[in-house]
N, C-alpha and C. Protein backbone atom coordinates (compact mmCIF):
# COMPACT_ATOMS: atom_id res chain seq x y z
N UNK A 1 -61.90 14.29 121.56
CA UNK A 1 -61.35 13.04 122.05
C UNK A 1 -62.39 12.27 122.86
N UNK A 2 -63.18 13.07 123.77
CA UNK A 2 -64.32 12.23 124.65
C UNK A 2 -65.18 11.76 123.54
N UNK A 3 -65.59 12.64 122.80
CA UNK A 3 -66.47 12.45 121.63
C UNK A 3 -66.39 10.95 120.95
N UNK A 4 -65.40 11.08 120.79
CA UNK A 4 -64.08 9.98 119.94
C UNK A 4 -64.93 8.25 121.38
N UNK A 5 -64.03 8.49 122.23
CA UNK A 5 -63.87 6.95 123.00
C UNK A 5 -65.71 6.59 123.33
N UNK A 6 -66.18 8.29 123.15
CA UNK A 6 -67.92 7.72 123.66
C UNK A 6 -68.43 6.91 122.12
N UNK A 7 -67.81 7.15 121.55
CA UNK A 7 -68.48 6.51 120.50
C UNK A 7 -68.02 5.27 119.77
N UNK A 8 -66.77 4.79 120.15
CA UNK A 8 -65.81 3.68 120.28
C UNK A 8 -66.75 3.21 121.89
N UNK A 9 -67.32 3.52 122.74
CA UNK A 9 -67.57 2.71 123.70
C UNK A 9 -69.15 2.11 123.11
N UNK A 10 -69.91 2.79 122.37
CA UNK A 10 -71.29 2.61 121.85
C UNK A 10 -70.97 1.67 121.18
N UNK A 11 -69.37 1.81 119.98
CA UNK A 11 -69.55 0.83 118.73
C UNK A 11 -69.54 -0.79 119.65
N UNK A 12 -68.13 -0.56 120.84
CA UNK A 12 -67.92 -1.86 121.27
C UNK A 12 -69.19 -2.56 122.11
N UNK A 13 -70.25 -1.59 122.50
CA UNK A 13 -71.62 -2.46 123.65
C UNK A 13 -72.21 -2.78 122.35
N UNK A 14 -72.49 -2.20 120.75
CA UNK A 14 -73.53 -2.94 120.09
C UNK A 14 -72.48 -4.15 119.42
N UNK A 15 -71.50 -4.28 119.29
CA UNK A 15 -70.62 -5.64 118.72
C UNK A 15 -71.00 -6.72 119.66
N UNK A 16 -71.32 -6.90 120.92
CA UNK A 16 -70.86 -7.41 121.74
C UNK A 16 -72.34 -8.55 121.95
N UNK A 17 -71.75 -9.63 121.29
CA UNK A 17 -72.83 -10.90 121.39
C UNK A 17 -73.56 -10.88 122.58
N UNK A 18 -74.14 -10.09 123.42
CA UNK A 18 -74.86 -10.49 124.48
C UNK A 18 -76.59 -9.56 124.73
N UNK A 19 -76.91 -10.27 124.51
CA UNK A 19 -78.78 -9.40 124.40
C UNK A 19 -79.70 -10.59 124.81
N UNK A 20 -80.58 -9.76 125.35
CA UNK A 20 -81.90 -10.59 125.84
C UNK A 20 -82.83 -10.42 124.94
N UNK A 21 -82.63 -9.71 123.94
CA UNK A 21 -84.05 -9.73 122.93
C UNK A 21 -84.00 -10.98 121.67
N UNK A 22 -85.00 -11.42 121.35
CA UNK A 22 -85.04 -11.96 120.32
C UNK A 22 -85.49 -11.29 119.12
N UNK A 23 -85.08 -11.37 117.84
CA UNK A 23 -85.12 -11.19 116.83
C UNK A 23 -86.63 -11.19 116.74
N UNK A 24 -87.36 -10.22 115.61
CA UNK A 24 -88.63 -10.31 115.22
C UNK A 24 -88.64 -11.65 114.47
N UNK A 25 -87.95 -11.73 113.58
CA UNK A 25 -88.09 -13.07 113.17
C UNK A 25 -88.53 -14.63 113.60
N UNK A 26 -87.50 -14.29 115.12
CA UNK A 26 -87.85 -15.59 115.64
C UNK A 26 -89.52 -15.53 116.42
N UNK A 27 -89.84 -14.55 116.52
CA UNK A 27 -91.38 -14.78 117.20
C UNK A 27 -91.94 -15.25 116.35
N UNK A 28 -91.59 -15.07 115.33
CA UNK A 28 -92.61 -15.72 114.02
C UNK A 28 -93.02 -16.82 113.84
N UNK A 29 -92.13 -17.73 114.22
CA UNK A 29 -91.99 -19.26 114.02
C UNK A 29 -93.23 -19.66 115.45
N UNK A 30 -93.95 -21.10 115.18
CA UNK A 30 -94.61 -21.88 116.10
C UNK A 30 -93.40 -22.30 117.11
N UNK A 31 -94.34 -22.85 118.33
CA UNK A 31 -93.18 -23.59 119.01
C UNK A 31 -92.82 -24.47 118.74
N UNK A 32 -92.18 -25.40 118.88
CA UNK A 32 -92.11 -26.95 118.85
C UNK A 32 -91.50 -27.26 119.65
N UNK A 33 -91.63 -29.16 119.30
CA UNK A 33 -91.00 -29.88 120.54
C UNK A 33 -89.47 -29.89 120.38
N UNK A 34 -89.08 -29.32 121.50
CA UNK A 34 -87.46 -29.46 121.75
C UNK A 34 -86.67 -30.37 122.00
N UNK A 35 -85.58 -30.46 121.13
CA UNK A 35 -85.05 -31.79 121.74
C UNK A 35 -83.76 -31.82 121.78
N UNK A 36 -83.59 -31.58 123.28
CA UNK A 36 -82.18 -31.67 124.02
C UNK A 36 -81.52 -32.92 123.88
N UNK A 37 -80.17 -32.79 124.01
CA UNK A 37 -79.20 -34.23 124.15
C UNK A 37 -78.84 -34.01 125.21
N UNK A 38 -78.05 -35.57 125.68
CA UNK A 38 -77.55 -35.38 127.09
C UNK A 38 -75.94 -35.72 126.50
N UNK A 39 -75.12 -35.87 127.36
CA UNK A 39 -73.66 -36.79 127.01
C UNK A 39 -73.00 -36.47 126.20
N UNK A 40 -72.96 -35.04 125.62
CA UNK A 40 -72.21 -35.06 124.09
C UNK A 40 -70.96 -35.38 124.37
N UNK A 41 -70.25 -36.31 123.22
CA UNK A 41 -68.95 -36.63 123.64
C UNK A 41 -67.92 -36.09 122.02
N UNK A 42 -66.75 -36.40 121.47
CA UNK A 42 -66.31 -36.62 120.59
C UNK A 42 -65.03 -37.13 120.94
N UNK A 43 -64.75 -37.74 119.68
CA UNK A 43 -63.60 -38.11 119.45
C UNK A 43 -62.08 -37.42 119.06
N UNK A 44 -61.34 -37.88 120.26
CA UNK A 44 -59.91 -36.92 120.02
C UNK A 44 -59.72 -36.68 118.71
N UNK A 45 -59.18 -35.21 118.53
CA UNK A 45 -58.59 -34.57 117.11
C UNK A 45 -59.25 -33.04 117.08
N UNK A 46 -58.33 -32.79 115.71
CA UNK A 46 -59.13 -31.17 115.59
C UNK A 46 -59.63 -31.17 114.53
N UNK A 47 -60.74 -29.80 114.34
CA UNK A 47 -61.18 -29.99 112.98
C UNK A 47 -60.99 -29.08 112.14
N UNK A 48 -60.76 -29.08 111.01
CA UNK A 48 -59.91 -28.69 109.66
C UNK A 48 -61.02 -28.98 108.44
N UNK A 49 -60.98 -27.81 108.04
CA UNK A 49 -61.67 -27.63 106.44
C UNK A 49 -60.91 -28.82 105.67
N UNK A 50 -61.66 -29.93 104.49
CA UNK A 50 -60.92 -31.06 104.06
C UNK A 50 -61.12 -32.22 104.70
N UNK A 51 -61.12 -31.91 105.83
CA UNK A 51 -60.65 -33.08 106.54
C UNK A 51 -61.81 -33.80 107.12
N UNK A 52 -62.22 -35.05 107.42
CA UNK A 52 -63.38 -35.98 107.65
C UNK A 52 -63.46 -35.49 109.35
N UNK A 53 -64.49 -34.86 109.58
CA UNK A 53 -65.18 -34.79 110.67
C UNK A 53 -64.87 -36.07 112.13
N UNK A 54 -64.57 -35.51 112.87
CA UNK A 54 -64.43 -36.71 114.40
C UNK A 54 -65.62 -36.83 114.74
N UNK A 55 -65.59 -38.50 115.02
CA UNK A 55 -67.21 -38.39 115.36
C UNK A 55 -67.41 -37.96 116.82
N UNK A 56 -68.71 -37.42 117.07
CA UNK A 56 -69.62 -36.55 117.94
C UNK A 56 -70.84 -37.17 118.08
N UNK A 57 -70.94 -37.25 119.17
CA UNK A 57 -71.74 -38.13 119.56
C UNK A 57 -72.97 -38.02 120.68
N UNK A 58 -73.90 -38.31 120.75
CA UNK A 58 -74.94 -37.67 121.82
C UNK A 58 -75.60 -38.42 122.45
N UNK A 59 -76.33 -38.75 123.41
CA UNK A 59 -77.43 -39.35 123.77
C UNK A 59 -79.19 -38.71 123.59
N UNK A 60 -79.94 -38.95 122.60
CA UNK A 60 -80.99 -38.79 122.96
C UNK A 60 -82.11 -39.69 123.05
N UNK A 61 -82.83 -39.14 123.60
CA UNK A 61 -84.23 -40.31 123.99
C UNK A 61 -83.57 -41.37 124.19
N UNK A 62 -82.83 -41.43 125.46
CA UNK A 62 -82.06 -43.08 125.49
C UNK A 62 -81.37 -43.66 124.71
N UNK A 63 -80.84 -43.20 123.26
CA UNK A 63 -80.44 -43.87 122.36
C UNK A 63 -79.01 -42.75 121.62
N UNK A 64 -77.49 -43.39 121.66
CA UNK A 64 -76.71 -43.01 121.21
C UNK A 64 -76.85 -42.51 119.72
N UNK A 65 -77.10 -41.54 119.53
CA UNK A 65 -76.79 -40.71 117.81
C UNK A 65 -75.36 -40.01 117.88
N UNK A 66 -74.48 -40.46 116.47
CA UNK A 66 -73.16 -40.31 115.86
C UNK A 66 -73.49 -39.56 114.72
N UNK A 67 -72.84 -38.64 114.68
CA UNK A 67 -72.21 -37.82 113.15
C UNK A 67 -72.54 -38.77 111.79
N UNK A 68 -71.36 -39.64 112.27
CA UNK A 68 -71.58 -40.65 110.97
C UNK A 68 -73.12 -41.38 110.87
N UNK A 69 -74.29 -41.32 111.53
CA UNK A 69 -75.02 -41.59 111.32
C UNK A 69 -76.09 -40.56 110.19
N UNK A 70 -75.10 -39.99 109.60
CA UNK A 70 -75.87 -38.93 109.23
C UNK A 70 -75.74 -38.67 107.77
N UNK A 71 -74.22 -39.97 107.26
CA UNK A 71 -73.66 -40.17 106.28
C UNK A 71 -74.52 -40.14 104.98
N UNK A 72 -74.22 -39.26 103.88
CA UNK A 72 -75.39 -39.09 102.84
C UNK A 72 -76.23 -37.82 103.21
N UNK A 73 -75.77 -37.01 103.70
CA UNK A 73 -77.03 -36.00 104.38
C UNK A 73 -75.94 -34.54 104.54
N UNK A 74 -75.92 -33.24 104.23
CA UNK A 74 -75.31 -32.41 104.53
C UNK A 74 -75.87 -32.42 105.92
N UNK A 75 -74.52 -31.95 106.72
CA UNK A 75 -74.96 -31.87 108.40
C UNK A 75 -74.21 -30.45 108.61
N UNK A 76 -75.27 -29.00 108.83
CA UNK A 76 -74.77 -28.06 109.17
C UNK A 76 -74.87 -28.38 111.13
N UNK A 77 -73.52 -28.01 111.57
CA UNK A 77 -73.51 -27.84 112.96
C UNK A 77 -72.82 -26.35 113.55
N UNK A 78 -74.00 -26.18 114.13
CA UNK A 78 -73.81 -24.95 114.49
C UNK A 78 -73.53 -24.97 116.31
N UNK A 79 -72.78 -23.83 116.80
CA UNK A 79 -72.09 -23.28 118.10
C UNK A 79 -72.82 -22.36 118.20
N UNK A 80 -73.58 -22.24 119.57
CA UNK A 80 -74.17 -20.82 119.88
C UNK A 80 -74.45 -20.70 121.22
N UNK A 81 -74.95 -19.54 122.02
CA UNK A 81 -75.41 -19.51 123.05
C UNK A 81 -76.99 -18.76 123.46
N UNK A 82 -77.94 -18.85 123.77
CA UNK A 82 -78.96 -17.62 123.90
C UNK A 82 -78.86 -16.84 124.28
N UNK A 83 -77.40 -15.92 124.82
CA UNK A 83 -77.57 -14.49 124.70
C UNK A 83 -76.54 -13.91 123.78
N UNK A 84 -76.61 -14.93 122.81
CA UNK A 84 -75.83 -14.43 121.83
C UNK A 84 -76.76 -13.61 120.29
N UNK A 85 -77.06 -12.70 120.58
CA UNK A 85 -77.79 -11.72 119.56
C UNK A 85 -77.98 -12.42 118.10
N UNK A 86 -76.34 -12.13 117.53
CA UNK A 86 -76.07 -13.38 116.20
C UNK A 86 -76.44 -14.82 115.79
N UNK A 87 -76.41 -15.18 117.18
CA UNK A 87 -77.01 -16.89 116.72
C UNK A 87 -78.68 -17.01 117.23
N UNK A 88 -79.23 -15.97 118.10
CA UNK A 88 -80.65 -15.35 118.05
C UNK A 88 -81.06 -15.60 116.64
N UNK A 89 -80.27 -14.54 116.13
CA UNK A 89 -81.13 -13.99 114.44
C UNK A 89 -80.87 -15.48 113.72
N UNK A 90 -80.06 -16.43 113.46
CA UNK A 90 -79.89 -17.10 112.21
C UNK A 90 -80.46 -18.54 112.89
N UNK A 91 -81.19 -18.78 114.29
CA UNK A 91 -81.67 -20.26 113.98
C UNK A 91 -83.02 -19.69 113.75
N UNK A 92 -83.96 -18.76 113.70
CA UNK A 92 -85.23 -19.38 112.87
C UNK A 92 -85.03 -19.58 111.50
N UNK A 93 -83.82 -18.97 111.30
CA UNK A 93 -83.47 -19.94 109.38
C UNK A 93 -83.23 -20.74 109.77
N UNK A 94 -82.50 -21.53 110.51
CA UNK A 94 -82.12 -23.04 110.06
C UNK A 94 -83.36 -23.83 110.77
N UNK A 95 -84.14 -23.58 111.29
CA UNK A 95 -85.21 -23.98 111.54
C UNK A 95 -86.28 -24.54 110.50
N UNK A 96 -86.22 -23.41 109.80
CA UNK A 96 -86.88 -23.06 108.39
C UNK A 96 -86.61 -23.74 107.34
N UNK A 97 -85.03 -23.85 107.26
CA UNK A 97 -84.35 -24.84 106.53
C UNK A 97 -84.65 -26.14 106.65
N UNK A 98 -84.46 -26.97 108.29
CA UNK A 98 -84.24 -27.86 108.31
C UNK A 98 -86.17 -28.28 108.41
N UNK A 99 -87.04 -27.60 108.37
CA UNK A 99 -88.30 -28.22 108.11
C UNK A 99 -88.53 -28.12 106.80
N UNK A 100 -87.99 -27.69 105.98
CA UNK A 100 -87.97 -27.74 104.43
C UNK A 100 -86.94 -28.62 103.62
N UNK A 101 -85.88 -28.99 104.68
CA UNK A 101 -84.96 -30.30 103.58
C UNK A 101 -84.44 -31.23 104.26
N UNK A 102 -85.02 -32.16 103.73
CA UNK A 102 -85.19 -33.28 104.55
C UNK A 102 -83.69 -34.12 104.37
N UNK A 103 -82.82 -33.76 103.35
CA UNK A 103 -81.38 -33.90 102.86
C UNK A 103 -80.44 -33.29 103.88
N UNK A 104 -81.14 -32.31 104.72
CA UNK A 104 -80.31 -31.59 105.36
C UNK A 104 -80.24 -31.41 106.96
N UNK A 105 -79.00 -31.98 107.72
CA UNK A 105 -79.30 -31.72 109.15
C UNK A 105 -78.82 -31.23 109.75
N UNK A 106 -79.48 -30.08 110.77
CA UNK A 106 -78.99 -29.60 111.57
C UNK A 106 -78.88 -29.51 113.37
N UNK A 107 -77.98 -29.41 113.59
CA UNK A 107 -77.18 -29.57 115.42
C UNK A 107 -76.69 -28.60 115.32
N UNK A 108 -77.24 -28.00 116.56
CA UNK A 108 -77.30 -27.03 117.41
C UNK A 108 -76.76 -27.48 118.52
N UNK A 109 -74.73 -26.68 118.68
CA UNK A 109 -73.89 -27.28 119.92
C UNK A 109 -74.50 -26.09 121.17
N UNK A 110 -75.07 -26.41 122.28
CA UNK A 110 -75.10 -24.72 123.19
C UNK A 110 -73.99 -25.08 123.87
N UNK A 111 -73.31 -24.10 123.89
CA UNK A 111 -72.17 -23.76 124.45
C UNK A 111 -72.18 -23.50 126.50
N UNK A 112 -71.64 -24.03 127.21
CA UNK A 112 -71.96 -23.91 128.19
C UNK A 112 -73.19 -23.29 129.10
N UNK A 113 -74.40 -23.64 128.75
CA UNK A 113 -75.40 -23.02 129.13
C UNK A 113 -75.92 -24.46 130.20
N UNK A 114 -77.47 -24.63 130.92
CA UNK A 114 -78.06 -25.45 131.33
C UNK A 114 -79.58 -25.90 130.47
N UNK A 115 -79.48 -26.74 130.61
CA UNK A 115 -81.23 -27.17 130.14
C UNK A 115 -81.67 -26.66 130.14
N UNK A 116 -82.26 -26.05 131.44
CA UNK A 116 -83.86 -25.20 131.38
C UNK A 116 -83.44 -24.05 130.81
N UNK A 117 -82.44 -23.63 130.69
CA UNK A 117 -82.20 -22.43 129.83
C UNK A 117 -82.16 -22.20 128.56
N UNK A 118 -81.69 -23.65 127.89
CA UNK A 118 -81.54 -24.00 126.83
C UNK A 118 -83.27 -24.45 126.11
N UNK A 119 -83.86 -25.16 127.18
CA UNK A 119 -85.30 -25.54 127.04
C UNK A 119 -86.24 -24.80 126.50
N UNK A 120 -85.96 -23.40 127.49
CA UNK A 120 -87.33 -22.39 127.45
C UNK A 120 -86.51 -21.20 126.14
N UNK A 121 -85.51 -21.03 125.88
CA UNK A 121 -84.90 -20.31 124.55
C UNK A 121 -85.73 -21.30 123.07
N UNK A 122 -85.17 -22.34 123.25
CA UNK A 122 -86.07 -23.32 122.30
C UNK A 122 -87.29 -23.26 121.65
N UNK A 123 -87.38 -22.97 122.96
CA UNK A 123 -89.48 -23.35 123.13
C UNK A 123 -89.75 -22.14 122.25
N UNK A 124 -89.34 -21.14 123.20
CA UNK A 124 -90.00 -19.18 122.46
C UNK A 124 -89.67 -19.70 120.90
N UNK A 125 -88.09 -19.95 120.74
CA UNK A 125 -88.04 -19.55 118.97
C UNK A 125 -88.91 -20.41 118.21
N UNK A 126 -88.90 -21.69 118.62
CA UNK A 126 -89.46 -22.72 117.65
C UNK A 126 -88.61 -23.71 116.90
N UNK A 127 -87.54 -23.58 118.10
CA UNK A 127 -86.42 -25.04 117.71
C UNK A 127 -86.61 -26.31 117.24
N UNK A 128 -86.82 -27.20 116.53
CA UNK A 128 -87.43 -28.65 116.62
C UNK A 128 -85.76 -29.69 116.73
N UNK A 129 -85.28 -29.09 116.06
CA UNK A 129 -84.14 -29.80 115.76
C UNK A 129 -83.04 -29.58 116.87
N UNK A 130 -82.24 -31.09 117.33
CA UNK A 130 -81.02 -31.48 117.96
C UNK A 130 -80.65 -30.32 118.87
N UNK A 131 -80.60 -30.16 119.79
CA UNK A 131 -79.59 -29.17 121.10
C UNK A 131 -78.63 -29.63 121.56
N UNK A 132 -77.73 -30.52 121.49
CA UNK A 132 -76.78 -31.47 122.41
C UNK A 132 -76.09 -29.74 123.35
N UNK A 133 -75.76 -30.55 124.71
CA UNK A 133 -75.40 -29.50 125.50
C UNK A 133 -73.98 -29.44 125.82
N UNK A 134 -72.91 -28.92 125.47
CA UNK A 134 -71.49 -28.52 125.73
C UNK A 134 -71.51 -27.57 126.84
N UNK A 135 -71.72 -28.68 127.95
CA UNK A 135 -71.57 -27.82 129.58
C UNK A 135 -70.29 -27.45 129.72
N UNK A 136 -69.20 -28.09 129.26
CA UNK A 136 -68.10 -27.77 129.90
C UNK A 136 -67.41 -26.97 128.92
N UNK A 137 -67.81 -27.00 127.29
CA UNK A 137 -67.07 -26.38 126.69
C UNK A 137 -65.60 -27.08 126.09
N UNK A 138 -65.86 -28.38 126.60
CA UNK A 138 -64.62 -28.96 125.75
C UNK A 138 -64.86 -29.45 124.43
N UNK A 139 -65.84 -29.06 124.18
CA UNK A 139 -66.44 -29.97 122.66
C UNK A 139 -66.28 -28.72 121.85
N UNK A 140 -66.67 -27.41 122.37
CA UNK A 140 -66.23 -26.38 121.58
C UNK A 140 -64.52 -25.93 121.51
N UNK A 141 -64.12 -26.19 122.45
CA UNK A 141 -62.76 -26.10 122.67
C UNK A 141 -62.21 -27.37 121.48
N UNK A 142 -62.40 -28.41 121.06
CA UNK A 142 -62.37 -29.54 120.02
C UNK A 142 -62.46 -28.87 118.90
N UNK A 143 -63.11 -28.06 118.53
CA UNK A 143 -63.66 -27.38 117.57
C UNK A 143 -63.02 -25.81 116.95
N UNK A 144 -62.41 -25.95 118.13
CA UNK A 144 -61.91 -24.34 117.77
C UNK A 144 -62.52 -22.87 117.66
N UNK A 145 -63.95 -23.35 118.30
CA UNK A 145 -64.80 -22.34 118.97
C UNK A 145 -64.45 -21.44 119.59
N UNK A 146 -63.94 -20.29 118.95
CA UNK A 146 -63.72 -18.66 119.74
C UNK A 146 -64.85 -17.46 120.35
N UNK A 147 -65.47 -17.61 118.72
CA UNK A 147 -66.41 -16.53 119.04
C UNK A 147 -67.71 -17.50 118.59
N UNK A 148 -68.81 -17.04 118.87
CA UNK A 148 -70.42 -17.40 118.72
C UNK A 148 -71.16 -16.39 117.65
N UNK A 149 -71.77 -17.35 116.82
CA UNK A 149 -72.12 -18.47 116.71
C UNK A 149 -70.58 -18.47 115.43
N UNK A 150 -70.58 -19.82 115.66
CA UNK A 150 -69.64 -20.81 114.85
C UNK A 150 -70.49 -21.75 113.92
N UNK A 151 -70.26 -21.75 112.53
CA UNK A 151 -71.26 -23.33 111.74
C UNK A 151 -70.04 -23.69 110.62
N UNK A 152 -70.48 -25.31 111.06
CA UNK A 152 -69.42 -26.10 110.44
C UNK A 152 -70.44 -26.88 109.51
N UNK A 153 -70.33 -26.76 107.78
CA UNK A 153 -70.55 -27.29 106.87
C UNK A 153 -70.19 -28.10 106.20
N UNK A 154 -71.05 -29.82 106.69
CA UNK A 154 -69.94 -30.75 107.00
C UNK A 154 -70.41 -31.52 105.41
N UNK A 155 -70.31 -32.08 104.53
CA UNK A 155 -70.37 -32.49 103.02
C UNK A 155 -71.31 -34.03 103.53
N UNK A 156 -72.14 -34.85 102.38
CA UNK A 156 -72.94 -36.23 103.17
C UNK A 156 -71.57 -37.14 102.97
N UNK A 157 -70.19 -36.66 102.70
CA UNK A 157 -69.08 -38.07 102.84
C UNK A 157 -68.62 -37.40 103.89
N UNK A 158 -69.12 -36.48 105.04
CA UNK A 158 -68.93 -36.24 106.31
C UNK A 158 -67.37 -35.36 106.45
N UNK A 159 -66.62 -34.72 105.76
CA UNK A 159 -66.18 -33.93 105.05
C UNK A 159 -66.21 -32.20 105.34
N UNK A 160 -65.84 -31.86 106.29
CA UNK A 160 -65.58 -30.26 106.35
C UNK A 160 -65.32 -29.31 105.46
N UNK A 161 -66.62 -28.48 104.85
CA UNK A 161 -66.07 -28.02 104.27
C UNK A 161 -66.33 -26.68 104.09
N UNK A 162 -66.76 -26.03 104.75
CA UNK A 162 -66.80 -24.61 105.23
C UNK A 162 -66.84 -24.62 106.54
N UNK A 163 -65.96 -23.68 107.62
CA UNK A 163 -66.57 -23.14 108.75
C UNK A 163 -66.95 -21.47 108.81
N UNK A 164 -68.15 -21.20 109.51
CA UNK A 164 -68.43 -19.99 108.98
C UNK A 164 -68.03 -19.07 110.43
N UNK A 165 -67.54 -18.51 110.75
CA UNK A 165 -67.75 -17.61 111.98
C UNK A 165 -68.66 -16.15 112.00
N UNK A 166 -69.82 -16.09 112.88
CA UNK A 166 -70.39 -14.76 112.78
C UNK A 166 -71.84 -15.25 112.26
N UNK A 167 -72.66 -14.90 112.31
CA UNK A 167 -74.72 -15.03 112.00
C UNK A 167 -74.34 -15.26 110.58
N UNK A 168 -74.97 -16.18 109.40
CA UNK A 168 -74.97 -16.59 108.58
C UNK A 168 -76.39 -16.25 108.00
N UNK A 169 -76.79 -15.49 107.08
CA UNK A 169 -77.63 -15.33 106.60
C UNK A 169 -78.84 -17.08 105.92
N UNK A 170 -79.78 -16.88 105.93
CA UNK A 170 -80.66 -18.02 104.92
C UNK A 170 -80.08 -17.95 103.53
N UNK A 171 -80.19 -17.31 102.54
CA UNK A 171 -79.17 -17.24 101.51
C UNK A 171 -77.68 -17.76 101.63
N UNK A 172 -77.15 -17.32 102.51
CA UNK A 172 -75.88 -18.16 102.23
C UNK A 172 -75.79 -19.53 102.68
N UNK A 173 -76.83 -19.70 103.78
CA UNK A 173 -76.62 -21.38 104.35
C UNK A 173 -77.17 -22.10 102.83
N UNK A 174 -78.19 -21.68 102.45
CA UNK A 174 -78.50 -22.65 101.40
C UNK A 174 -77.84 -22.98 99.97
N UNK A 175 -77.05 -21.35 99.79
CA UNK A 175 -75.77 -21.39 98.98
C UNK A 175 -74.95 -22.85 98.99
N UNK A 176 -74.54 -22.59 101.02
CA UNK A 176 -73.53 -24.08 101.13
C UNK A 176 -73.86 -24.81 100.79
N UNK A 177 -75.47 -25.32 101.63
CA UNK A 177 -75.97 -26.41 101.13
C UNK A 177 -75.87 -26.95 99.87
N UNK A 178 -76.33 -26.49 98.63
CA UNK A 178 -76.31 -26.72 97.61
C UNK A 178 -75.03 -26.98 96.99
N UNK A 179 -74.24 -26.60 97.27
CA UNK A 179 -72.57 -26.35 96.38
C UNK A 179 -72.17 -28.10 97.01
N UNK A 180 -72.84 -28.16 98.19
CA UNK A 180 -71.69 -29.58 98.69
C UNK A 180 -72.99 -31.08 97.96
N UNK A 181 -73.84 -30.81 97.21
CA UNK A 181 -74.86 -31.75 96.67
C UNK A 181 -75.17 -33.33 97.36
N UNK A 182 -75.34 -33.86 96.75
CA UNK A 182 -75.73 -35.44 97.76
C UNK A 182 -74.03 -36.38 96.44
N UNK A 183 -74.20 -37.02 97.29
CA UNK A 183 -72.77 -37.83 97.31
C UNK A 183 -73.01 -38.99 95.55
């Protein structure tokens, strides 16, 4: 029986989204320039597979960027945090991805974290693409954000049409990609 719960206590510490290591993978990647949002906002509603995306909205470099600005373009958006192990391993793919298709964009929501935390996680993996910051968690709460990482596979007629819960392999993101084609 001890035998038993010690090893039910091992299974539940390695399930458990929270680690300071990064993936070999991600050392791999160069750094790049990071680029945080400030203001993320959205628009009341929930979101539903089918159903046209609420717009979401950010401030960067001084200048308001919208969802719908993105119209014509698969927009994977992904939920994560940096001590989340799972969403560790799967952004140097979408990294990878999104410097290889130029059809394709990706946002990166961090889930209640701060800048410089969010900054210097960035920096190590080799983030280039979108961070908008969900300090408070109501934008994931909009979303229906339980567990981390969360990616919502949004179609270029802006269109929900997969949400994935759990680390998403490179193979399957590009699976999505492809299945939802250009408009």
């Amino acid at each position: 029986m001890i035998g038993r719960l010690a090893s039910f206590g091992c299974i539940f510490l390695l399930l458990a989204a929270c680690a300071s290591q990064a993936s070999p993978t991600a050392q791999s990647l160069p750094a790049a320039n990071v680029s945080l949002a400030q203001n993320l906002s959205l628009a009341e509603g929930t979101v539903q597979i089918g159903e046209q995306i609420p717009e979401l909205s950010y401030e960067q470099a001084g200048k308001k960027v919208a969802l719908s600005d993105f119209r014509g373009k698969v927009v994977v958006l992904n939920f994560w945090q940096t001590t989340c192990v799972p969403c560790r391993t799967e952004m140097p793919d979408f990294e990878a991805i999104a410097r290889e298709r130029q059809d394709v964009v990706f946002i990166g929501v961090n889930k209640d974290e701060n800048a410089e935390v969010v900054q210097r996680f960035a920096s190590e993996i080799g983030v280039s693409y979108v961070l908008p910051l969900d300090r408070d968690g109501s934008i994931s709460q909009a979303f229906n954000v339980n567990y981390l990482p969360t990616t919502y596979f949004i179609d270029p007629n802006g269109l929900v049409q997969k949400i994935h819960v759990g680390a998403i392999s490179r193979s399957q993101t590009l699976k999505l990609i492809s299945d939802f084609g250009q408009p």
